[in-house]
N, C-alpha and C. Protein backbone atom coordinates (compact mmCIF):
# COMPACT_ATOMS: atom_id res chain seq x y z
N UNK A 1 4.65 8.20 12.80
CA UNK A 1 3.33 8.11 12.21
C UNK A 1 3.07 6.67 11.75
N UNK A 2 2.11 6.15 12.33
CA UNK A 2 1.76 4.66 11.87
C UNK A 2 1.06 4.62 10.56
N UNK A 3 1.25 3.75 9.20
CA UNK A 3 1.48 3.46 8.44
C UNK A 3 -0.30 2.47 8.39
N UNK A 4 -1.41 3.03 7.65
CA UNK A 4 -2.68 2.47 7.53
C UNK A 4 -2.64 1.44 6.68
N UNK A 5 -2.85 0.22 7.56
CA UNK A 5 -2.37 -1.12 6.27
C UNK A 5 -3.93 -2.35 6.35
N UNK A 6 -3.99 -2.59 4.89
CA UNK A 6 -5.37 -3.33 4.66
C UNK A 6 -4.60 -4.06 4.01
N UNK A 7 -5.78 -4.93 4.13
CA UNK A 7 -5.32 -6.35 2.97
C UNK A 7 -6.26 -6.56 1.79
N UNK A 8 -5.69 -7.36 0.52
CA UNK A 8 -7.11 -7.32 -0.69
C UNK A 8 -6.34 -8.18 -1.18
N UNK A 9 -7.47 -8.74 -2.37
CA UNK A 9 -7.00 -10.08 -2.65
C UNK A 9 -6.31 -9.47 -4.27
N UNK A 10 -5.77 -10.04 -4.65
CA UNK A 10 -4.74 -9.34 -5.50
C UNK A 10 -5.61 -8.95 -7.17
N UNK A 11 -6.80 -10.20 -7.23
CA UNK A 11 -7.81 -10.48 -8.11
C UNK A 11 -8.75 -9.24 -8.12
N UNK A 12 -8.79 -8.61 -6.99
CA UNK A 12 -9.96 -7.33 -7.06
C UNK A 12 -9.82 -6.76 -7.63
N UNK A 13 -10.35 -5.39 -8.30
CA UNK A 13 -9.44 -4.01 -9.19
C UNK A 13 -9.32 -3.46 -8.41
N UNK A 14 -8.08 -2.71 -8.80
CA UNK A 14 -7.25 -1.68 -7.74
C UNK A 14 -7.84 -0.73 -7.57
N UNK A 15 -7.77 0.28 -6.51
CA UNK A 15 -8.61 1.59 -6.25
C UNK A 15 -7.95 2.65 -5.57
N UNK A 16 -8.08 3.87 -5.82
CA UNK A 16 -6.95 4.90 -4.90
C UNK A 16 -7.13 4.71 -3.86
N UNK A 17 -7.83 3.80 -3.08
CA UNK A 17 -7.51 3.92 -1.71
C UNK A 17 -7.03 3.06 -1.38
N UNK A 18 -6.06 2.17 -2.13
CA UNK A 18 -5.37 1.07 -1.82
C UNK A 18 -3.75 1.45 -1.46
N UNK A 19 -3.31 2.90 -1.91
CA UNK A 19 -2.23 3.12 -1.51
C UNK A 19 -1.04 2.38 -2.14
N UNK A 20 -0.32 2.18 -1.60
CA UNK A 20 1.01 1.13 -2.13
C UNK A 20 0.22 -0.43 -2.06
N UNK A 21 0.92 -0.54 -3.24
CA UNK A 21 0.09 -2.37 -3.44
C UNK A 21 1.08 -3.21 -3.42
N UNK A 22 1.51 -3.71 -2.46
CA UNK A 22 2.59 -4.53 -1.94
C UNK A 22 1.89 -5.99 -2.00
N UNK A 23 2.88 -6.91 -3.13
CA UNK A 23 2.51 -8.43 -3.33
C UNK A 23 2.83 -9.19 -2.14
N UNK A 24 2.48 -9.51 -1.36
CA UNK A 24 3.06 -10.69 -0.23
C UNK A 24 3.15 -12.44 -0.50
N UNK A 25 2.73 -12.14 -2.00
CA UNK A 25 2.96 -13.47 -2.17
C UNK A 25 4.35 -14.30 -2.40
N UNK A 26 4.92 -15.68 -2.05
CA UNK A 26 6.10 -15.95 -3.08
C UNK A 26 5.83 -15.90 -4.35
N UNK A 27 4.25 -16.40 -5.20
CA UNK A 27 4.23 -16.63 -6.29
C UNK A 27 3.87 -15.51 -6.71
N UNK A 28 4.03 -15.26 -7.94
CA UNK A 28 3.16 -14.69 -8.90
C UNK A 28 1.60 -14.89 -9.10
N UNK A 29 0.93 -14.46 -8.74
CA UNK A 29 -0.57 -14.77 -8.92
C UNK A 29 -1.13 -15.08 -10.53
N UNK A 30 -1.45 -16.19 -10.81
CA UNK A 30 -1.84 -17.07 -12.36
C UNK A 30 -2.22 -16.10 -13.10
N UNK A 31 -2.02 -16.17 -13.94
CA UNK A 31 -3.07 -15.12 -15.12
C UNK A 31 -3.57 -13.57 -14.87
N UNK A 32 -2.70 -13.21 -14.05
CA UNK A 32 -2.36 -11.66 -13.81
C UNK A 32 -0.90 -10.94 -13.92
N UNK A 33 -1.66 -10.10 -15.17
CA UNK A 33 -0.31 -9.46 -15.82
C UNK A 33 0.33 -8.20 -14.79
N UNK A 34 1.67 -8.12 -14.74
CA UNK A 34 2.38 -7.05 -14.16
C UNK A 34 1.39 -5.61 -14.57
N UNK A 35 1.08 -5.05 -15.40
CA UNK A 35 0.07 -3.65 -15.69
C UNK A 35 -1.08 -4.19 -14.54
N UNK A 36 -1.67 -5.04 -14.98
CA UNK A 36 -3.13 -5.21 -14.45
C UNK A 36 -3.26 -5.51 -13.11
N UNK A 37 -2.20 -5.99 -12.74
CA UNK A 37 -2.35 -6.43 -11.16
C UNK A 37 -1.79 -4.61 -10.61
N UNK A 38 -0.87 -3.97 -10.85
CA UNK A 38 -0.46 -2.55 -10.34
C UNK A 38 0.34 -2.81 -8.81
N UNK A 39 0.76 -3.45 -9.21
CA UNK A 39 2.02 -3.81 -7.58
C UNK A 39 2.94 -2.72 -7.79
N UNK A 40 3.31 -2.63 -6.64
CA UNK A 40 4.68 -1.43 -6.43
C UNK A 40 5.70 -1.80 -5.85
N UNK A 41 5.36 -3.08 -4.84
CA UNK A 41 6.61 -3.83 -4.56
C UNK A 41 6.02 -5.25 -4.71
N UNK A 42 6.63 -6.25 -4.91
CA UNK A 42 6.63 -7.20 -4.40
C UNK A 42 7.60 -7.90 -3.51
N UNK A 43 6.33 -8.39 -2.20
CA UNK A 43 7.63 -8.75 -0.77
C UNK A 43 7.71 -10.57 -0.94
N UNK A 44 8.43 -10.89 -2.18
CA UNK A 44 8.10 -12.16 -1.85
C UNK A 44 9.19 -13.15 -0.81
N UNK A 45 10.29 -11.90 -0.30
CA UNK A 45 11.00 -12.74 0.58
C UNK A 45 10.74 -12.56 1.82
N UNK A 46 9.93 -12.18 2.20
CA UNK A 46 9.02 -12.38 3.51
C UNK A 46 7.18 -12.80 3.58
N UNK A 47 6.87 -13.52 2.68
CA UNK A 47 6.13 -14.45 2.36
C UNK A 47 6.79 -15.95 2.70
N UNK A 48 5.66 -16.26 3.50
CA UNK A 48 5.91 -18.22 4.03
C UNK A 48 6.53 -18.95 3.45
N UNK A 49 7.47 -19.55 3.85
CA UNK A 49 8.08 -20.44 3.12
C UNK A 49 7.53 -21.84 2.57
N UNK A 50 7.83 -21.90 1.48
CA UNK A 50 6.94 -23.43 0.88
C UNK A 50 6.39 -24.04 1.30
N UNK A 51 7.65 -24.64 2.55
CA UNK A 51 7.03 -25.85 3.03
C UNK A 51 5.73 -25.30 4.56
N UNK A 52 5.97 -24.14 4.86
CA UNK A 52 4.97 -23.87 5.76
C UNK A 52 3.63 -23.78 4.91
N UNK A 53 3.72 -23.04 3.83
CA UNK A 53 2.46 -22.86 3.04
C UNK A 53 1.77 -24.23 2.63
N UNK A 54 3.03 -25.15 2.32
CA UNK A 54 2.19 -26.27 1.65
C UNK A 54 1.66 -26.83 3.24
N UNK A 55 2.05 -27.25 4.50
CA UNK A 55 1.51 -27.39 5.54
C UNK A 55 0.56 -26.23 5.67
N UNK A 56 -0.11 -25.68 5.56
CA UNK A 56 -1.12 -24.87 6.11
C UNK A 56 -2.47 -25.31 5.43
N UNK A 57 -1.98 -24.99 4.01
CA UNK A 57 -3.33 -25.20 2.99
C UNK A 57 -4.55 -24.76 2.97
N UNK A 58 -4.35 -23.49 4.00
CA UNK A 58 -5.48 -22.68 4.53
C UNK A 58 -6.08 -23.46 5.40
N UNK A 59 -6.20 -24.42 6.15
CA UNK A 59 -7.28 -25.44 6.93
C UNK A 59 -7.38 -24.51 8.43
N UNK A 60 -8.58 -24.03 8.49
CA UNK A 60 -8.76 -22.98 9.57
C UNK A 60 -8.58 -23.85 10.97
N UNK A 61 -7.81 -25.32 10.97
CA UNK A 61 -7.95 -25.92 12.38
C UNK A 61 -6.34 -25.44 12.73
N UNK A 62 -5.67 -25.03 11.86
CA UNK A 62 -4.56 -24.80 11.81
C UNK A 62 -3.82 -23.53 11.76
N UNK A 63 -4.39 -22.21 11.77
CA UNK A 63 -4.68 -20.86 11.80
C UNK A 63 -3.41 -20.62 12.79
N UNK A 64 -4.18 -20.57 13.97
CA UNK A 64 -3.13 -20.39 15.07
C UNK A 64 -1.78 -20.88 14.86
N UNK A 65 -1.79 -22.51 14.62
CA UNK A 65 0.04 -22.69 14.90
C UNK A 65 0.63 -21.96 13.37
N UNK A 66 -0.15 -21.95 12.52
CA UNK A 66 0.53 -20.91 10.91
C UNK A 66 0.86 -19.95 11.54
N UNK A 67 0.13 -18.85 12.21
CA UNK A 67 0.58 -17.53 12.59
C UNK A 67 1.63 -18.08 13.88
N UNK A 68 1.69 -18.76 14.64
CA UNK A 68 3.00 -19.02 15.18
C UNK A 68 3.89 -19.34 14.14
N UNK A 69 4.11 -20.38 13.75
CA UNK A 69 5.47 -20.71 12.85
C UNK A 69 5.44 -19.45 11.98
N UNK A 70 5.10 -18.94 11.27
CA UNK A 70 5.22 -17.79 10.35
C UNK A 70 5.61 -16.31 10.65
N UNK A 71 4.98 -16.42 11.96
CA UNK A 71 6.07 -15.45 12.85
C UNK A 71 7.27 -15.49 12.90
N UNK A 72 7.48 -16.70 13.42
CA UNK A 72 9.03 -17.43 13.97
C UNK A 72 10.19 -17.05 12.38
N UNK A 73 9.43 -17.48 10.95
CA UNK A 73 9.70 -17.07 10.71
C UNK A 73 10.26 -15.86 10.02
N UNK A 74 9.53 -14.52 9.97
CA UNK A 74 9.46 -14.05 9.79
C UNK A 74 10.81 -12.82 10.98
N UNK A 75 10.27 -13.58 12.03
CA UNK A 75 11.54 -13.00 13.18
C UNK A 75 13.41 -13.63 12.62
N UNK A 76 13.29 -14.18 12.07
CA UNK A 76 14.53 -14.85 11.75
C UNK A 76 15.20 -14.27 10.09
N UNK A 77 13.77 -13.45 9.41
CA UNK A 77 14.18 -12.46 8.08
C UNK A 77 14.34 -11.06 8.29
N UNK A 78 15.09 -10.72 9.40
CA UNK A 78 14.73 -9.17 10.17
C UNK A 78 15.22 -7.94 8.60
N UNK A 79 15.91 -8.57 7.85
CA UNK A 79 16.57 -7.71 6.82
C UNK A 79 15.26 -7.58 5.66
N UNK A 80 14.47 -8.99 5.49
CA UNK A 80 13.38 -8.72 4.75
C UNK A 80 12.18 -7.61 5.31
N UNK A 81 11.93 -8.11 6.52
CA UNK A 81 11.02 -7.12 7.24
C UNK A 81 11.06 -5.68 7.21
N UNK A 82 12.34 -5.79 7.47
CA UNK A 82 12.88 -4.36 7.43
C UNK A 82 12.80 -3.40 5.96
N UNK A 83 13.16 -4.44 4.62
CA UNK A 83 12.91 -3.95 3.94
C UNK A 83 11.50 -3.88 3.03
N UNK A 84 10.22 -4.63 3.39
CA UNK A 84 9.25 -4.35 3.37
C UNK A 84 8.42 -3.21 4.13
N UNK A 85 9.00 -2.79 5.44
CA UNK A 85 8.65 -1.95 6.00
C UNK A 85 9.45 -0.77 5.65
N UNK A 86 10.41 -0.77 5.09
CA UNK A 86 10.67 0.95 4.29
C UNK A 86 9.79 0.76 2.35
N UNK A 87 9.78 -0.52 1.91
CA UNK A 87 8.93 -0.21 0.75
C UNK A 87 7.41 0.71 1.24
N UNK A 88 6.85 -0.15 2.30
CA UNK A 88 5.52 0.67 3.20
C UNK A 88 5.48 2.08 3.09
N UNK A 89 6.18 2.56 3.27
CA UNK A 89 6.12 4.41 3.89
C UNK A 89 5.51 4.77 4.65
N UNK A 90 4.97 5.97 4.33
CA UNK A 90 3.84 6.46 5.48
C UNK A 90 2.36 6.62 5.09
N UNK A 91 2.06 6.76 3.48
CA UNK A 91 1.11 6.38 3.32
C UNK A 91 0.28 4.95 3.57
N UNK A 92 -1.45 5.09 2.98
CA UNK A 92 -2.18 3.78 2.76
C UNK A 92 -1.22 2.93 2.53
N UNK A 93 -1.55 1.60 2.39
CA UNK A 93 -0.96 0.56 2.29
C UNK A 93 -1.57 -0.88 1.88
N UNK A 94 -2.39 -1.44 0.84
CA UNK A 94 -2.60 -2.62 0.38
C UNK A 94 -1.77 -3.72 0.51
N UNK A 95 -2.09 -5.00 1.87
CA UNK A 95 -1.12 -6.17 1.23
C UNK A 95 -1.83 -6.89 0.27
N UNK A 96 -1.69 -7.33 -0.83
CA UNK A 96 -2.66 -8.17 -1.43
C UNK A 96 -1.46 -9.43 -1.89
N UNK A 97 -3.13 -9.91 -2.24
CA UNK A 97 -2.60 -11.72 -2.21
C UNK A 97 -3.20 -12.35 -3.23
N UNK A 98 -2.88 -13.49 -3.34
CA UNK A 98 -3.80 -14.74 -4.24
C UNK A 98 -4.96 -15.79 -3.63
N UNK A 99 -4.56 -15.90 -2.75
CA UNK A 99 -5.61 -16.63 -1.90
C UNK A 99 -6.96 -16.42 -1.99
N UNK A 100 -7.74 -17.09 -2.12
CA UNK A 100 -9.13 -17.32 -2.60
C UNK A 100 -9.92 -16.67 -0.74
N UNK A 101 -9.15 -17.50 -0.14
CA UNK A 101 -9.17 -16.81 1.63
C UNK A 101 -8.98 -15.95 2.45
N UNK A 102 -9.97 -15.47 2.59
CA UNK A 102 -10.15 -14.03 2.76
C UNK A 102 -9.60 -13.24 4.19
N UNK A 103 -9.96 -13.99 5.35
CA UNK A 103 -9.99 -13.97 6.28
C UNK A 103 -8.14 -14.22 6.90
N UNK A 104 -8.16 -15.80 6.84
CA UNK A 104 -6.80 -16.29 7.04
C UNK A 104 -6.30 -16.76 6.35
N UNK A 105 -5.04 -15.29 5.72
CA UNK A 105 -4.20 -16.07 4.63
C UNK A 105 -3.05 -14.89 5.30
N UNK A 106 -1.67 -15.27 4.67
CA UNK A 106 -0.69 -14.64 4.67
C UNK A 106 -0.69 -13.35 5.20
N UNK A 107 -1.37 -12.25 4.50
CA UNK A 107 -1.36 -10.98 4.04
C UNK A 107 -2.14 -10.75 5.42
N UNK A 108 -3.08 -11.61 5.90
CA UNK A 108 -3.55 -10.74 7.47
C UNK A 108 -2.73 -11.26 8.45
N UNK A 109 -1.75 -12.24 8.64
CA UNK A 109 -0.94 -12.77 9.19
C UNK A 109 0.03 -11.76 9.27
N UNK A 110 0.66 -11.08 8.54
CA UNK A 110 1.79 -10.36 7.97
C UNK A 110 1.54 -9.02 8.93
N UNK A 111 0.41 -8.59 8.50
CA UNK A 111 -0.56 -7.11 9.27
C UNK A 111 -0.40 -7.39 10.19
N UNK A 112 -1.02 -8.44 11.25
CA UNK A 112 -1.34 -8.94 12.45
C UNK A 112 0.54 -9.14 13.14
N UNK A 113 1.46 -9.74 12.61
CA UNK A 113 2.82 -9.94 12.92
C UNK A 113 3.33 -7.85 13.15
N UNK A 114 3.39 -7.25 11.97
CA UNK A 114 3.70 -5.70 12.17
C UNK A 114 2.83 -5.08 12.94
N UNK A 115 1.85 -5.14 13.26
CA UNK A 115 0.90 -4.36 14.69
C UNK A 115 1.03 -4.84 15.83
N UNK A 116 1.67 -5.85 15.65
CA UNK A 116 2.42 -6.28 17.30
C UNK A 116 3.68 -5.68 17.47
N UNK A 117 4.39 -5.35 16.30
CA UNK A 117 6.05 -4.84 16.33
C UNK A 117 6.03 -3.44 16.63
N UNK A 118 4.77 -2.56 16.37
CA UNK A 118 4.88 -1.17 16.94
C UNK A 118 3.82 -0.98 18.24
């Protein structure tokens, strides 16, 4: 059974149809408390690594090679993946994030990387 996964920005309020609210961030998102944000896991070891994030900076000319390298690595954390994908289950599924960017950030990268793996 495939596993219904959305993304939201971590800043929204939570809603029952967000399902498991899985952080994909490395950081902690600023001025959001553990109650208020309502995470159930946080995957921050399969979130981009620094130095890819600080190279990205969101600049949409750069989209494509992010979701390449971020793949790459993400193929090379098979133990993180793995264990983000049993935090998942079989229910809904929220990745949420910090990113002000809605479109291309991490968390649809992440979606977009696991809907190619099944």
């Amino acid at each position: 059974m495939k596993t219904k996964t959305r993304t939201k920005r971590v800043y929204d309020a939570p809603g029952p149809e967000d399902g498991r609210r899985i952080l994909v961030d490395r950081l902690w998102p600023r001025g959001l408390t553990k109650e208020k944000a309502k995470i159930d896991y946080w995957a921050k070891d399969i979130a981009p690594s620094n130095e890819l994030r600080k190279w990205y900076g969101h600049d949409p000319a750069k989209w494509d090679e992010f979701q390449k390298r971020y793949f790459a690595e993400l193929d090379r954390n098979e133990a993180g993946v793995e264990a983000l994908v049993e935090a998942m289950g079989k229910g809904p599924v929220s990745f949420v994030y910090g990113s002000t960017e809605r479109t291309i950030n991490n968390a649809e990268a992440l979606k977009l990387y696991l809907e190619k793996r099944t």
